[in-house]
PDB file of N, CA and C in Angstrom:
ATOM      1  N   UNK A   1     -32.810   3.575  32.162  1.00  0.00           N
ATOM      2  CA  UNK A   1     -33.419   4.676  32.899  1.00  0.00           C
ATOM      3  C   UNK A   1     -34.273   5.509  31.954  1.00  0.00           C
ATOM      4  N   UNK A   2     -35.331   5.862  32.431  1.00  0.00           N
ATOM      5  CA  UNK A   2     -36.408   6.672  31.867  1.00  0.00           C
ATOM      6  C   UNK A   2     -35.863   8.224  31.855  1.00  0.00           C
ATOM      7  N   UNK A   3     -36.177   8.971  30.783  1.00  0.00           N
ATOM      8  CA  UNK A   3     -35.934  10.564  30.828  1.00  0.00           C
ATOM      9  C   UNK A   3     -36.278  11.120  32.137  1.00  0.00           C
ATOM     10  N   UNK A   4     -37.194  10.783  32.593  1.00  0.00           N
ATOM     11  CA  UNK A   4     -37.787  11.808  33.261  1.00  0.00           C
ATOM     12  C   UNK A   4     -36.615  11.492  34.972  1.00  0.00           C
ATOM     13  N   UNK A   5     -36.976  10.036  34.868  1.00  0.00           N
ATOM     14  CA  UNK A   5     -35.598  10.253  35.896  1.00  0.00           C
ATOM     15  C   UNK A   5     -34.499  10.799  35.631  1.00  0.00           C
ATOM     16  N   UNK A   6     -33.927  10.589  34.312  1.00  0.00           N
ATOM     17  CA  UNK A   6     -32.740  11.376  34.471  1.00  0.00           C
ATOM     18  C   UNK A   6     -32.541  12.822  34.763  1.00  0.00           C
ATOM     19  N   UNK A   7     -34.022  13.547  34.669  1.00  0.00           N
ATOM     20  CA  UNK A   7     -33.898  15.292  34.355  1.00  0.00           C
ATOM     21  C   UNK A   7     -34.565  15.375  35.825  1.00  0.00           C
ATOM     22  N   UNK A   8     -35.366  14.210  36.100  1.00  0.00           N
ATOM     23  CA  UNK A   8     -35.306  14.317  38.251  1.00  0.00           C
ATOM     24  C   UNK A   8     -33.949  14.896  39.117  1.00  0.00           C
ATOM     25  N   UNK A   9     -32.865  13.170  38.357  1.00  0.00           N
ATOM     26  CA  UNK A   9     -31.451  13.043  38.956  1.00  0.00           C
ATOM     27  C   UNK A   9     -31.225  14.638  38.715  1.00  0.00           C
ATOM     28  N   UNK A  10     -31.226  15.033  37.423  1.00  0.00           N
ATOM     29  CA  UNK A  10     -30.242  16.269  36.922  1.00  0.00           C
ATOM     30  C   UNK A  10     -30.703  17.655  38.256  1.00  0.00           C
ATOM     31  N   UNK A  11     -31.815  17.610  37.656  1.00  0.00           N
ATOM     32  CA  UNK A  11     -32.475  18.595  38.632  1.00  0.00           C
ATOM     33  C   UNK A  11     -32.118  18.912  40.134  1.00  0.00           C
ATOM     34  N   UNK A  12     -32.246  17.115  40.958  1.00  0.00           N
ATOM     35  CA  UNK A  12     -32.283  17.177  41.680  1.00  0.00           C
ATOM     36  C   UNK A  12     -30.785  17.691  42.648  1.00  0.00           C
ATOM     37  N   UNK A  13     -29.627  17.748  42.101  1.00  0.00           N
ATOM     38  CA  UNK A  13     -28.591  17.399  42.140  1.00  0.00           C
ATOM     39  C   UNK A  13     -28.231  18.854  42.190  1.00  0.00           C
ATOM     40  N   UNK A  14     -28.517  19.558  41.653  1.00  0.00           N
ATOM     41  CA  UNK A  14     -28.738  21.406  40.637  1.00  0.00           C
ATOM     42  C   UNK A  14     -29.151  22.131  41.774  1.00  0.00           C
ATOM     43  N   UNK A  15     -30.577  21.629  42.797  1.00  0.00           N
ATOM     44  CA  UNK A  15     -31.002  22.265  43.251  1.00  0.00           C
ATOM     45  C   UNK A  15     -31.218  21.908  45.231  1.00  0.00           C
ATOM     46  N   UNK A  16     -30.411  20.780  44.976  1.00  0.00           N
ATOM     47  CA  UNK A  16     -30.686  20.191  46.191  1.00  0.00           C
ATOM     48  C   UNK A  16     -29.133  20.785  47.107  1.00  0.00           C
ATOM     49  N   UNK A  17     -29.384  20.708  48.517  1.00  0.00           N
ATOM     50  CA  UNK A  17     -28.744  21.668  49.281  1.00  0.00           C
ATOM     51  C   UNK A  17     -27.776  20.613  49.919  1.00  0.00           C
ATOM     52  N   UNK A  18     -26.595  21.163  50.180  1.00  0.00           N
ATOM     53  CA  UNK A  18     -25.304  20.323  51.053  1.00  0.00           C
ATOM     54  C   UNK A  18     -25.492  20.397  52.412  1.00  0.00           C
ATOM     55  N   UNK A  19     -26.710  21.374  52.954  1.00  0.00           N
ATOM     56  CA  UNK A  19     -26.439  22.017  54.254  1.00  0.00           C
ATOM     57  C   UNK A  19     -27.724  20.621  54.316  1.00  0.00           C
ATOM     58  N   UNK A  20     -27.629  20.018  55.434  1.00  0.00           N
ATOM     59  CA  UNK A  20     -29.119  20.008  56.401  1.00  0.00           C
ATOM     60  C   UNK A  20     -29.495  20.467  57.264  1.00  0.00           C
ATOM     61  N   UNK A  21     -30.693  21.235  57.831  1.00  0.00           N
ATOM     62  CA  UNK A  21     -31.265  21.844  58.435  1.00  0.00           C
ATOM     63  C   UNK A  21     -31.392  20.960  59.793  1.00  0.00           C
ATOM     64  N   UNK A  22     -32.017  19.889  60.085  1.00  0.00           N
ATOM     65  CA  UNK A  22     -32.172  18.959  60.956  1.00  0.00           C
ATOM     66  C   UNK A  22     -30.736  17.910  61.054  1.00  0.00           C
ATOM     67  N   UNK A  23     -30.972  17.678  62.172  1.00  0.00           N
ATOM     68  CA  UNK A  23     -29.836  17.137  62.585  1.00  0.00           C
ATOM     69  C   UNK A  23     -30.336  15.377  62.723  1.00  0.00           C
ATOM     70  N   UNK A  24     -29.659  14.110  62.558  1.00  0.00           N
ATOM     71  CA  UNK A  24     -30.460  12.740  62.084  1.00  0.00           C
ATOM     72  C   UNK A  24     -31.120  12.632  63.370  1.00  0.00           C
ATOM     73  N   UNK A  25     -31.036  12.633  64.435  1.00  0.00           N
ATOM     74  CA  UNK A  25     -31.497  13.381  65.989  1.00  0.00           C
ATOM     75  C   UNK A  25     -32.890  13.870  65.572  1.00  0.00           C
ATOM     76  N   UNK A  26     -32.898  15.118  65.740  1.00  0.00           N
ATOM     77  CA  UNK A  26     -34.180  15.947  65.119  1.00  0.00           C
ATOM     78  C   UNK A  26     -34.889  15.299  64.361  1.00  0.00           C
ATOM     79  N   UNK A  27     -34.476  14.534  62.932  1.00  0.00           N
ATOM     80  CA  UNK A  27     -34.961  13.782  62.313  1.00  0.00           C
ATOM     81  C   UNK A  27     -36.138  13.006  62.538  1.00  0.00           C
ATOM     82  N   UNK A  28     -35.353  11.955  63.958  1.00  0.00           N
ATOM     83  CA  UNK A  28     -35.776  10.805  63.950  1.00  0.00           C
ATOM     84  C   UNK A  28     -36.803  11.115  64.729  1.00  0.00           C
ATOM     85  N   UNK A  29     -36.781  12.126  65.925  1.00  0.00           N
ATOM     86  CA  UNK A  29     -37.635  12.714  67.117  1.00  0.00           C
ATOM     87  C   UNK A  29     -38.771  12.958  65.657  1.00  0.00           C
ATOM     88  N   UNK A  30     -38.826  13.587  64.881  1.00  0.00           N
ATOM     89  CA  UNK A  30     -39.681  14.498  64.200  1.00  0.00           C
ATOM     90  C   UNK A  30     -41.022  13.365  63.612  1.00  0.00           C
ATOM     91  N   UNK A  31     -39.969  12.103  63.286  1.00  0.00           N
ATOM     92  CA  UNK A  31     -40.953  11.356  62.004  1.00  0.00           C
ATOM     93  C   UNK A  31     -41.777  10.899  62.815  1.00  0.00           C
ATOM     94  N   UNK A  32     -41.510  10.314  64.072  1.00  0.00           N
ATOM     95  CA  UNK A  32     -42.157   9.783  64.975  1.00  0.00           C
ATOM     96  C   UNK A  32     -43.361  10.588  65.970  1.00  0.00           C
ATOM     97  N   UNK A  33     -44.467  10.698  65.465  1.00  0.00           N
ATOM     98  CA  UNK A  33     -45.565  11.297  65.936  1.00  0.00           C
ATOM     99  C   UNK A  33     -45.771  11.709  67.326  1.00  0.00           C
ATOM    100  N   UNK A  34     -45.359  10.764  68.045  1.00  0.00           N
ATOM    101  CA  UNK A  34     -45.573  10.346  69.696  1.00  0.00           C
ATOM    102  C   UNK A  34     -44.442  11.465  69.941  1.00  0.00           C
ATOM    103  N   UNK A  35     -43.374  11.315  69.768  1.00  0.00           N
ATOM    104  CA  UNK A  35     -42.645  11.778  69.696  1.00  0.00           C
ATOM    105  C   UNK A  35     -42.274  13.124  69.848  1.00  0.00           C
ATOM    106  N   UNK A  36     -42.478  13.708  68.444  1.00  0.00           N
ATOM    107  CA  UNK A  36     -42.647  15.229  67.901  1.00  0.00           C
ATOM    108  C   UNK A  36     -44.067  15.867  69.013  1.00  0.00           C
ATOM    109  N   UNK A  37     -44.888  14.916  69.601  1.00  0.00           N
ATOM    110  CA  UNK A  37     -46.289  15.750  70.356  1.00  0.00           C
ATOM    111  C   UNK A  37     -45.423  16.141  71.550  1.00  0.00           C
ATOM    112  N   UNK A  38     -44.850  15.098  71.750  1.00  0.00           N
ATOM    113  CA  UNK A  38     -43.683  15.569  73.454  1.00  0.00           C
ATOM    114  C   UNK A  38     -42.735  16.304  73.359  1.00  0.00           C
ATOM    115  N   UNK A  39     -41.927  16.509  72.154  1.00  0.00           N
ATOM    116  CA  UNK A  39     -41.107  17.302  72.416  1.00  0.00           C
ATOM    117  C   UNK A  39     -41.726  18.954  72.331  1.00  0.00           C
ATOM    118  N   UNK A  40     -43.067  18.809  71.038  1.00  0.00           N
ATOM    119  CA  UNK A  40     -43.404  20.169  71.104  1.00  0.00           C
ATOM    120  C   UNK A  40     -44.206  20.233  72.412  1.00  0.00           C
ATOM    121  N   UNK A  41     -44.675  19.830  73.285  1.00  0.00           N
ATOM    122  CA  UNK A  41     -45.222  20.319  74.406  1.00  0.00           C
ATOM    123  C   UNK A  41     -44.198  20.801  75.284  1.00  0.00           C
ATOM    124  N   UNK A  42     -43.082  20.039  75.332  1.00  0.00           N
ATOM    125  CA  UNK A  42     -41.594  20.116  76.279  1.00  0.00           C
ATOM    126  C   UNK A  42     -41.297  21.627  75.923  1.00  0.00           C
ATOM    127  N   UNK A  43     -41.432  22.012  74.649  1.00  0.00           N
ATOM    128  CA  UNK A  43     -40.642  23.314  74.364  1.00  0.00           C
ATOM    129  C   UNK A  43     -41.896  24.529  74.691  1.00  0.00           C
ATOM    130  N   UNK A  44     -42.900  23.714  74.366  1.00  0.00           N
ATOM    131  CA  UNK A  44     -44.220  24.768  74.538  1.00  0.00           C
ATOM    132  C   UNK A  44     -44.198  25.412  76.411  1.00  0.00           C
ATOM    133  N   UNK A  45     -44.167  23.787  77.085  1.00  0.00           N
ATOM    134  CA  UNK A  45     -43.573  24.220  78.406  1.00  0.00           C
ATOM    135  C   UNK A  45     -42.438  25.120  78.684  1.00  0.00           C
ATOM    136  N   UNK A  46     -41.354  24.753  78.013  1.00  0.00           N
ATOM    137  CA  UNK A  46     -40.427  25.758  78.537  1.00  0.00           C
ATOM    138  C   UNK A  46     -40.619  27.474  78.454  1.00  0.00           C
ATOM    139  N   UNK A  47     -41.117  27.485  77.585  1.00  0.00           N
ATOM    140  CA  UNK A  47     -41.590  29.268  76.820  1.00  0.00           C
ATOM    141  C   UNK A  47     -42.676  29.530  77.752  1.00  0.00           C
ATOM    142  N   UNK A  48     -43.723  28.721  79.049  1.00  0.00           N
ATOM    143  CA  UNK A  48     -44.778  29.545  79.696  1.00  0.00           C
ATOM    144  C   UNK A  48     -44.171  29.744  80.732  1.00  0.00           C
ATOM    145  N   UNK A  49     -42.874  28.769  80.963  1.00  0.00           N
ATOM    146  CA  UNK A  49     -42.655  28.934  82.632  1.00  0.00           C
ATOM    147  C   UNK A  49     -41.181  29.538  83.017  1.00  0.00           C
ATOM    148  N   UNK A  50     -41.059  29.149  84.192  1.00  0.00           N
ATOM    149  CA  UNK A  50     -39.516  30.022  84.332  1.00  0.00           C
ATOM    150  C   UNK A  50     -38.185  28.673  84.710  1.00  0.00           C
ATOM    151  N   UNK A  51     -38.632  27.200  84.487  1.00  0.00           N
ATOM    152  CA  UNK A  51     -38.127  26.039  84.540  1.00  0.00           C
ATOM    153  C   UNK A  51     -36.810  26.427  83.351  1.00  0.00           C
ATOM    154  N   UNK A  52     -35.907  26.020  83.512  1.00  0.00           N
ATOM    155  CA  UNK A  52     -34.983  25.848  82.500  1.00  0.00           C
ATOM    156  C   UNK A  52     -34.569  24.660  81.850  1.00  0.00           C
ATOM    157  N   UNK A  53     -35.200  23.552  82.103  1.00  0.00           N
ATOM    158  CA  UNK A  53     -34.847  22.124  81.751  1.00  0.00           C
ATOM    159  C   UNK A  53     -36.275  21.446  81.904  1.00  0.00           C
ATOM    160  N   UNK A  54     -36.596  20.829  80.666  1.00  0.00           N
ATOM    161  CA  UNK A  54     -37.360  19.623  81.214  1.00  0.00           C
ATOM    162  C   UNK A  54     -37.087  18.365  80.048  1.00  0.00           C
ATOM    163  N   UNK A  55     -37.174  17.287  81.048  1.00  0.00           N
ATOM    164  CA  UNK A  55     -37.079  16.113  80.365  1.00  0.00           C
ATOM    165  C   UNK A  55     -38.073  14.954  80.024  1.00  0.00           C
ATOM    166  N   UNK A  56     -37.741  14.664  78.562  1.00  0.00           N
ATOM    167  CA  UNK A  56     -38.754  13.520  77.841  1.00  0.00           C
ATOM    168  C   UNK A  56     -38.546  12.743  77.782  1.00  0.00           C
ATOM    169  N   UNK A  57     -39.294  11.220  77.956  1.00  0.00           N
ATOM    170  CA  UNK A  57     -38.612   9.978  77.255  1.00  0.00           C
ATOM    171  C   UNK A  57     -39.213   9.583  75.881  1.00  0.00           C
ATOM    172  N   UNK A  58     -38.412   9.248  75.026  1.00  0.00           N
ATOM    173  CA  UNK A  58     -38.696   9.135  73.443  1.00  0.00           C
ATOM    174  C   UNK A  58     -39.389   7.937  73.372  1.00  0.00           C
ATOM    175  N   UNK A  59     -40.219   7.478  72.506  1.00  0.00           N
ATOM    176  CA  UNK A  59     -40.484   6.058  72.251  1.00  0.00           C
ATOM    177  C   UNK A  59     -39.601   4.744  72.734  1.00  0.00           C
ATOM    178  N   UNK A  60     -38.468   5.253  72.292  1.00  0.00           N
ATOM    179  CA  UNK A  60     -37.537   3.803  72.216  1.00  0.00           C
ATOM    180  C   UNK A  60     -36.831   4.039  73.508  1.00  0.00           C
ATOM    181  N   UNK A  61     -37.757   4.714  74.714  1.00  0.00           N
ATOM    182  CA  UNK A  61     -37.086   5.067  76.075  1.00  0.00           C
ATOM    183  C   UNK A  61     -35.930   5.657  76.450  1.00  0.00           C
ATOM    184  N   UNK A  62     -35.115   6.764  75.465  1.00  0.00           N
ATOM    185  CA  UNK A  62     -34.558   7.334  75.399  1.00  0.00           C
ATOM    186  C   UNK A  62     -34.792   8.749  76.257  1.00  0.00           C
ATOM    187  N   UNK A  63     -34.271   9.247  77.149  1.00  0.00           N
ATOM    188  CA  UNK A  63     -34.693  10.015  77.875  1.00  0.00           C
ATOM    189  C   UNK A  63     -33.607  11.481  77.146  1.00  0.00           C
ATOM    190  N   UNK A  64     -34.023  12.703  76.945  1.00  0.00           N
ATOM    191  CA  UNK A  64     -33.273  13.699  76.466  1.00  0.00           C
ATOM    192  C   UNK A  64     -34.208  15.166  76.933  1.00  0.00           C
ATOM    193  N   UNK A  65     -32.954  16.068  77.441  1.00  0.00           N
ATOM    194  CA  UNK A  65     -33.144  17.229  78.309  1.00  0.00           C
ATOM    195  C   UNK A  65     -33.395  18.499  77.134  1.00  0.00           C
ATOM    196  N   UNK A  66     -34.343  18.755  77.552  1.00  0.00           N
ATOM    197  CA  UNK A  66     -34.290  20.098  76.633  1.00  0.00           C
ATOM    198  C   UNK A  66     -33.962  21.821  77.806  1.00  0.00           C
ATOM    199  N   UNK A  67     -32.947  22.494  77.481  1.00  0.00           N
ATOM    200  CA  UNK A  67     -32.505  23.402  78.097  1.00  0.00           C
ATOM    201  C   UNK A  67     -32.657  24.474  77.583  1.00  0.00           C
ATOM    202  N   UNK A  68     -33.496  25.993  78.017  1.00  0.00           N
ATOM    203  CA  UNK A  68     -33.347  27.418  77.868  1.00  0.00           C
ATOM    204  C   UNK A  68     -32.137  28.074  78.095  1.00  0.00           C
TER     205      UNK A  68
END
């Protein structure tokens, strides 16, 4: 192993967080472009109107409710 990896590893280890913020869910919705455009419109929808639910289907035809 090269120094610089090791003071990466060291570093990284020092400064890197136990918590995750995103959930592997969120994640996967996020990386996926198609994806992340529908869910942010889904939520963009929910915040203009007075609907409390609307539902998306994900790429891999996964259908999931987003609720106010």
């Amino acid at each position: 192993m090269s120094i610089i990896t090791l003071i990466r590893n060291v570093l990284g280890s020092y400064f890197s967080s136990d918590m995750d913020v995103m959930s592997d869910e969120a994640k996967k919705i996020f990386s996926n472009p198609d994806d992340r455009k529908k869910y942010i419109e889904a939520v963009e929808k929910l915040k203009g109107t007075t609907s409390k639910e609307e539902t998306i289907i994900l790429s891999t035809q996964e259908k999931i409710t987003l609720v106010s």
